[in-house]
N, C-alpha and C. Protein backbone atom coordinates (compact mmCIF):
# COMPACT_ATOMS: atom_id res chain seq x y z
N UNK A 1 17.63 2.32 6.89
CA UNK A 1 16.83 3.48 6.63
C UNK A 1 15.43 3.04 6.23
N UNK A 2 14.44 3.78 6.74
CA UNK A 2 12.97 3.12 5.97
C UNK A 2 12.85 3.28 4.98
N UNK A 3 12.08 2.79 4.33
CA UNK A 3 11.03 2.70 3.12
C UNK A 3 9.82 2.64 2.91
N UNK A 4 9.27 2.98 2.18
CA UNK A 4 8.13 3.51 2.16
C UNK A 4 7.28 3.47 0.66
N UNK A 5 5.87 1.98 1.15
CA UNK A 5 5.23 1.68 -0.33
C UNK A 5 3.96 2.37 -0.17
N UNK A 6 4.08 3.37 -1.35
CA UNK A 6 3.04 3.86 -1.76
C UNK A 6 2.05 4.06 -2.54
N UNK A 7 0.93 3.82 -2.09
CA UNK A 7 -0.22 3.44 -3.33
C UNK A 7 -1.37 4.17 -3.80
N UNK A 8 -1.38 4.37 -5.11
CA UNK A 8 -2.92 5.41 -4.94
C UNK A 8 -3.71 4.48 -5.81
N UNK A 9 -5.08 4.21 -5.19
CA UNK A 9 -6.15 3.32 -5.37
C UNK A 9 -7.06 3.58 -6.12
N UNK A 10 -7.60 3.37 -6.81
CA UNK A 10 -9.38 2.90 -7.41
C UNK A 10 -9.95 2.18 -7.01
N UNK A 11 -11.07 1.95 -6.51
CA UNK A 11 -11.50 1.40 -5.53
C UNK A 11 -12.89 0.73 -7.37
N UNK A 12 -12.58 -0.58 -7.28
CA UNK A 12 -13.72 -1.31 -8.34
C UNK A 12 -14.73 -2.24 -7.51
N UNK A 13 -14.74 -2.85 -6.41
CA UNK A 13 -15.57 -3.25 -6.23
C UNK A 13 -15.65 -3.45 -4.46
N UNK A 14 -16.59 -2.92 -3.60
CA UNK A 14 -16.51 -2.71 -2.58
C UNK A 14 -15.99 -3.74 -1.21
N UNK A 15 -16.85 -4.58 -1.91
CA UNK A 15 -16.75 -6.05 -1.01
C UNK A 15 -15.50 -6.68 -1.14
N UNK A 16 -14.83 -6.43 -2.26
CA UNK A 16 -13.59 -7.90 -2.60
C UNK A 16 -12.81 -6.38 -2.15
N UNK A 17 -12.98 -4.95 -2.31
CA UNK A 17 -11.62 -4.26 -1.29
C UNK A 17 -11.85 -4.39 -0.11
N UNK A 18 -12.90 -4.90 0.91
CA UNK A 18 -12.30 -5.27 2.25
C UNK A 18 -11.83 -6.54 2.15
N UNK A 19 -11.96 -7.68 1.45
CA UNK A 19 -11.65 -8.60 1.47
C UNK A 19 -9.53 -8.53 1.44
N UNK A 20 -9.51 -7.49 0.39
CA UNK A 20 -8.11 -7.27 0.11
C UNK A 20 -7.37 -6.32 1.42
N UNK A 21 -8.42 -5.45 1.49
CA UNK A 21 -7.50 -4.77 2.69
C UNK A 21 -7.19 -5.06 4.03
N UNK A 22 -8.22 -6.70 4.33
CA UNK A 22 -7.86 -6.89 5.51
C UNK A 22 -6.48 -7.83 5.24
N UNK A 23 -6.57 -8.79 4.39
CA UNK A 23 -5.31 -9.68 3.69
C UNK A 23 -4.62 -8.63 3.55
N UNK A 24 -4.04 -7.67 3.08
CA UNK A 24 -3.00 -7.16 2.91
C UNK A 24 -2.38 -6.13 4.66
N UNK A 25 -3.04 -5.97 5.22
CA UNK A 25 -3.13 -5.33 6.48
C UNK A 25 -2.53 -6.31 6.90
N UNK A 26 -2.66 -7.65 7.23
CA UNK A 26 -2.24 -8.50 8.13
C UNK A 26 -0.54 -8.99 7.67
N UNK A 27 -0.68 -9.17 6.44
CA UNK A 27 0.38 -8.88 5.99
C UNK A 27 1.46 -7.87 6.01
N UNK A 28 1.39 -6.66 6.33
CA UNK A 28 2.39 -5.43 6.22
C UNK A 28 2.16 -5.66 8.02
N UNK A 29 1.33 -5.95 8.44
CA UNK A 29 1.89 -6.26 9.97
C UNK A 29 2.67 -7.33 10.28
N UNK A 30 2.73 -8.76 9.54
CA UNK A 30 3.66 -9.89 10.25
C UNK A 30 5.10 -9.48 9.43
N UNK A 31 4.74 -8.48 8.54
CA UNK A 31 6.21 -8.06 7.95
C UNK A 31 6.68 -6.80 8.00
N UNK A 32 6.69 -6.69 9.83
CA UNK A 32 6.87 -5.15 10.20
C UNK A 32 6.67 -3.61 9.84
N UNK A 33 5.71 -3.97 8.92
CA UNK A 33 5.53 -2.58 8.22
C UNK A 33 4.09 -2.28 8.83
N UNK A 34 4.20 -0.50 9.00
CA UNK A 34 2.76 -0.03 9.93
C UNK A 34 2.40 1.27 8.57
N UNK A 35 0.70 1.40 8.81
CA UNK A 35 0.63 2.29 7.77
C UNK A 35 0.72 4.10 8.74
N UNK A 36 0.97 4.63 7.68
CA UNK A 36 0.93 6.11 7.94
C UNK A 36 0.08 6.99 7.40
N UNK A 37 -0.42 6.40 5.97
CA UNK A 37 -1.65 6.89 5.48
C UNK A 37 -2.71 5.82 4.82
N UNK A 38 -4.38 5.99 5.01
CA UNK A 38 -4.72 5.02 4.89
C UNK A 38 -6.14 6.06 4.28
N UNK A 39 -5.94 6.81 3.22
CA UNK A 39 -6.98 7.31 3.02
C UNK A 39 -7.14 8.84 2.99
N UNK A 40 -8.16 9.62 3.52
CA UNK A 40 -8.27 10.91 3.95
C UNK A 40 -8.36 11.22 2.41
N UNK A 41 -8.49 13.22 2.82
CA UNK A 41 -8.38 14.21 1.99
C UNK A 41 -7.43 14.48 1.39
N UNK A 42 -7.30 14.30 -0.14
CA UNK A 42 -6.12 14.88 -0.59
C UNK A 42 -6.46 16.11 -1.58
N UNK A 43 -5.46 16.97 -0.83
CA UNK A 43 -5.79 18.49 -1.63
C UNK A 43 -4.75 18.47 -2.64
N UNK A 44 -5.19 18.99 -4.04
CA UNK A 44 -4.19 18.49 -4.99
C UNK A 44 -3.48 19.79 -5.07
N UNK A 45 -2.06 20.32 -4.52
CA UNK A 45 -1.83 21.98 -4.11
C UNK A 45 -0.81 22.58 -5.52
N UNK A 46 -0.20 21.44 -6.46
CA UNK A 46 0.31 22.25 -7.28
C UNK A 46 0.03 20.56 -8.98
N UNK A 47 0.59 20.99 -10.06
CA UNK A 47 0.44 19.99 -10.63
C UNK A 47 -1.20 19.40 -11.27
N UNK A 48 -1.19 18.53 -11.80
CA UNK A 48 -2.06 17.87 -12.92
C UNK A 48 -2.50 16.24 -11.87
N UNK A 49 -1.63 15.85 -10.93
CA UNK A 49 -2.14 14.99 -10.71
C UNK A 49 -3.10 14.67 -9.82
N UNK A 50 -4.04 13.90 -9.77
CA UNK A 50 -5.71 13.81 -8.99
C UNK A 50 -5.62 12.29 -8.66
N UNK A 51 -4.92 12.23 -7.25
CA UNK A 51 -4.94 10.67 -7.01
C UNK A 51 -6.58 9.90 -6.30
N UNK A 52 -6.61 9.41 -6.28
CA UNK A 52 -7.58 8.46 -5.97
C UNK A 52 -7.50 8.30 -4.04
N UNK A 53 -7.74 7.24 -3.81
CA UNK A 53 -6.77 7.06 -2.60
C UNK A 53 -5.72 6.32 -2.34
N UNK A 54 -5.20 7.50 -1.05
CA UNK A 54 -3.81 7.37 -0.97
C UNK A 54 -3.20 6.34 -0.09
N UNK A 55 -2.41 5.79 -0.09
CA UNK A 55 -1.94 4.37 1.32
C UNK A 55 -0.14 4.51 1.13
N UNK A 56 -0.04 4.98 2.26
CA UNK A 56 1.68 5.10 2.67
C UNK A 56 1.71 4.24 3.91
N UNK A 57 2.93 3.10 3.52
CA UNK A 57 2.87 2.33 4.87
C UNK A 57 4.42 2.13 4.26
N UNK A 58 4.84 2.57 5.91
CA UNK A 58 6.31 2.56 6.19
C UNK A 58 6.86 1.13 6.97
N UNK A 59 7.90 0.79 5.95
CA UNK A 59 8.79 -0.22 6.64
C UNK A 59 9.88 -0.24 6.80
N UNK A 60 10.47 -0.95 7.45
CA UNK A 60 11.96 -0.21 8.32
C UNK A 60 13.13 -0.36 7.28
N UNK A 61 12.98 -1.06 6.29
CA UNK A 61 14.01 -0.44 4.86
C UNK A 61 13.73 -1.19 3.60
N UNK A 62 13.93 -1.01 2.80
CA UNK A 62 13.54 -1.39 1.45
C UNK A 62 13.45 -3.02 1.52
N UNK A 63 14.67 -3.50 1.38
CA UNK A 63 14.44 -5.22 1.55
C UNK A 63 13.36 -6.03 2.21
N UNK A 64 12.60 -4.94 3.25
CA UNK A 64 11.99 -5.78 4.47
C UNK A 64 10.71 -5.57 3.09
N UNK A 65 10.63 -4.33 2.98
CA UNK A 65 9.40 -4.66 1.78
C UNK A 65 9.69 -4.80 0.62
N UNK A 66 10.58 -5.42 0.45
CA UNK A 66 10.79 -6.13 -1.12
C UNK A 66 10.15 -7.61 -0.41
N UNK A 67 10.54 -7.87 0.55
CA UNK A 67 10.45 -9.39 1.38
C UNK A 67 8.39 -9.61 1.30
N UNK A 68 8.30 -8.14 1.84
CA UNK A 68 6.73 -7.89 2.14
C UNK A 68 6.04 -8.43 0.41
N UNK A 69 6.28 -7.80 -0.53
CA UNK A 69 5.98 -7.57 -1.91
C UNK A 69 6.06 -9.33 -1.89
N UNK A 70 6.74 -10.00 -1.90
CA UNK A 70 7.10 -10.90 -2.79
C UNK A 70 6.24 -12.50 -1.68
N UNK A 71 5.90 -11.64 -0.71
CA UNK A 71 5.45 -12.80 0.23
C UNK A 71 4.49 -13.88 0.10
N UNK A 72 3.97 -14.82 0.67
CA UNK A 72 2.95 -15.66 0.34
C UNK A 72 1.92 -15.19 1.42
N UNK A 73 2.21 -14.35 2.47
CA UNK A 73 0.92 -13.96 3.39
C UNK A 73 0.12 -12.47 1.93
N UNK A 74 1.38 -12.04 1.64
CA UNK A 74 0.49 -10.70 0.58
C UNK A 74 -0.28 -11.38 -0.78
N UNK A 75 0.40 -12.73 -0.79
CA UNK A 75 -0.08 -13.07 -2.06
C UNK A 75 -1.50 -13.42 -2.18
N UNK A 76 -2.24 -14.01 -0.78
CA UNK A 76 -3.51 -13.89 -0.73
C UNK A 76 -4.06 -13.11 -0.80
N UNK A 77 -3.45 -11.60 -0.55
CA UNK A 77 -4.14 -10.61 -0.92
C UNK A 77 -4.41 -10.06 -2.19
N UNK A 78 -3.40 -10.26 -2.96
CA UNK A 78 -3.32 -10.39 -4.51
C UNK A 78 -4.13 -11.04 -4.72
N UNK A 79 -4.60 -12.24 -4.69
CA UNK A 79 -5.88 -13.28 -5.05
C UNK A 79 -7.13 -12.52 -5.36
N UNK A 80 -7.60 -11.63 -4.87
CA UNK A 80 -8.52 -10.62 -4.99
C UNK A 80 -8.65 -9.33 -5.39
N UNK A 81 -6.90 -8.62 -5.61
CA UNK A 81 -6.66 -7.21 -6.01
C UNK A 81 -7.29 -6.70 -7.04
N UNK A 82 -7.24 -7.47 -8.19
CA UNK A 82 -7.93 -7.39 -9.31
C UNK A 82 -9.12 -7.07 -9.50
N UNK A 83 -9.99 -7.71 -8.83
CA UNK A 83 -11.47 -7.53 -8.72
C UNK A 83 -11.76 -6.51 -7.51
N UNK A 84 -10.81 -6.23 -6.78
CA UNK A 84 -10.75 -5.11 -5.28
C UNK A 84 -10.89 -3.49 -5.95
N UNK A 85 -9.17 -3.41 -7.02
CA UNK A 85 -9.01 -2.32 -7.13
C UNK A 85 -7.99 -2.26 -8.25
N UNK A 86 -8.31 -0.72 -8.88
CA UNK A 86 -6.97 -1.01 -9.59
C UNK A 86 -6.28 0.12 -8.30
N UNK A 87 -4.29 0.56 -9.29
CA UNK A 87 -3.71 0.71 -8.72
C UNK A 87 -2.48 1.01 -9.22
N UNK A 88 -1.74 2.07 -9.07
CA UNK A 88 -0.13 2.54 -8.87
C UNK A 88 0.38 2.18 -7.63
N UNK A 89 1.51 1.96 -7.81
CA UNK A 89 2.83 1.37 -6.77
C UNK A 89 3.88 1.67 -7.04
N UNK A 90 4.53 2.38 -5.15
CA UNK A 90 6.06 2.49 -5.86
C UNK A 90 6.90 2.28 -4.62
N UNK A 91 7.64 1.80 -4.57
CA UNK A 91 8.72 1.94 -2.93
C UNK A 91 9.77 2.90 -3.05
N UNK A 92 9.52 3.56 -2.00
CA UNK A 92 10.51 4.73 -1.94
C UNK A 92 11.24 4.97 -0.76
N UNK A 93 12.99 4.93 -1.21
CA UNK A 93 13.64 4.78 0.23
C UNK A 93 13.45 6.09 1.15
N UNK A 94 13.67 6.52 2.29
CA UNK A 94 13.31 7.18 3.02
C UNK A 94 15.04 7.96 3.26
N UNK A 95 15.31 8.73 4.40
CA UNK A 95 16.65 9.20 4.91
C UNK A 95 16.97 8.78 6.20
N UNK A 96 18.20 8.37 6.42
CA UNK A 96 18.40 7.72 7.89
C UNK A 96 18.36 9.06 8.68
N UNK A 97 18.19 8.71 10.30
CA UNK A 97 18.80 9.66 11.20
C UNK A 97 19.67 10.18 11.42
């Protein structure tokens, strides 16, 4: 069943977040995961919460992105997150067919 890591962003410093988003992009691609949201308008329609931006990238089930999370291609991307952005994270399993 997929899964699905989702992130809402602060964006702290412009240059070191492309630096991070291309490292982490290349990463959720050699570890089969494609994004589904990478940004846009978010209308906040019920609730208190006001996310930042949004990044949903689906992978084909939890383990593959536990595998993704824990990798040494993402970890370069980590090398820079800090100074990129802050950030919430959460993986969330999805429903089979």
């Amino acid at each position: 069943m997929p899964a699905y890591i989702i992130s809402d962003v602060t964006i702290r410093d412009r240059e070191a977040f492309e630096a991070y988003r291309s490292r982490a992009a290349a990463s959720i691609a050699a570890h089969g995961g494609r994004y589904l949201v990478r940004g846009g308008d978010v209308d906040a329609l019920e609730g208190n919460w006001q996310p930042g931006l949004l990044i949903v990238v689906e992978f084909p089930d939890s383990e593959t992105a536990r595998r993704w999370y824990r990798s040494d291609e993402y970890a370069a991307a980590l090398e820079v997150r800090d100074t990129a952005l802050s950030r919430n994270l959460i993986l969330v399993e999805g429903i089979g067919s």
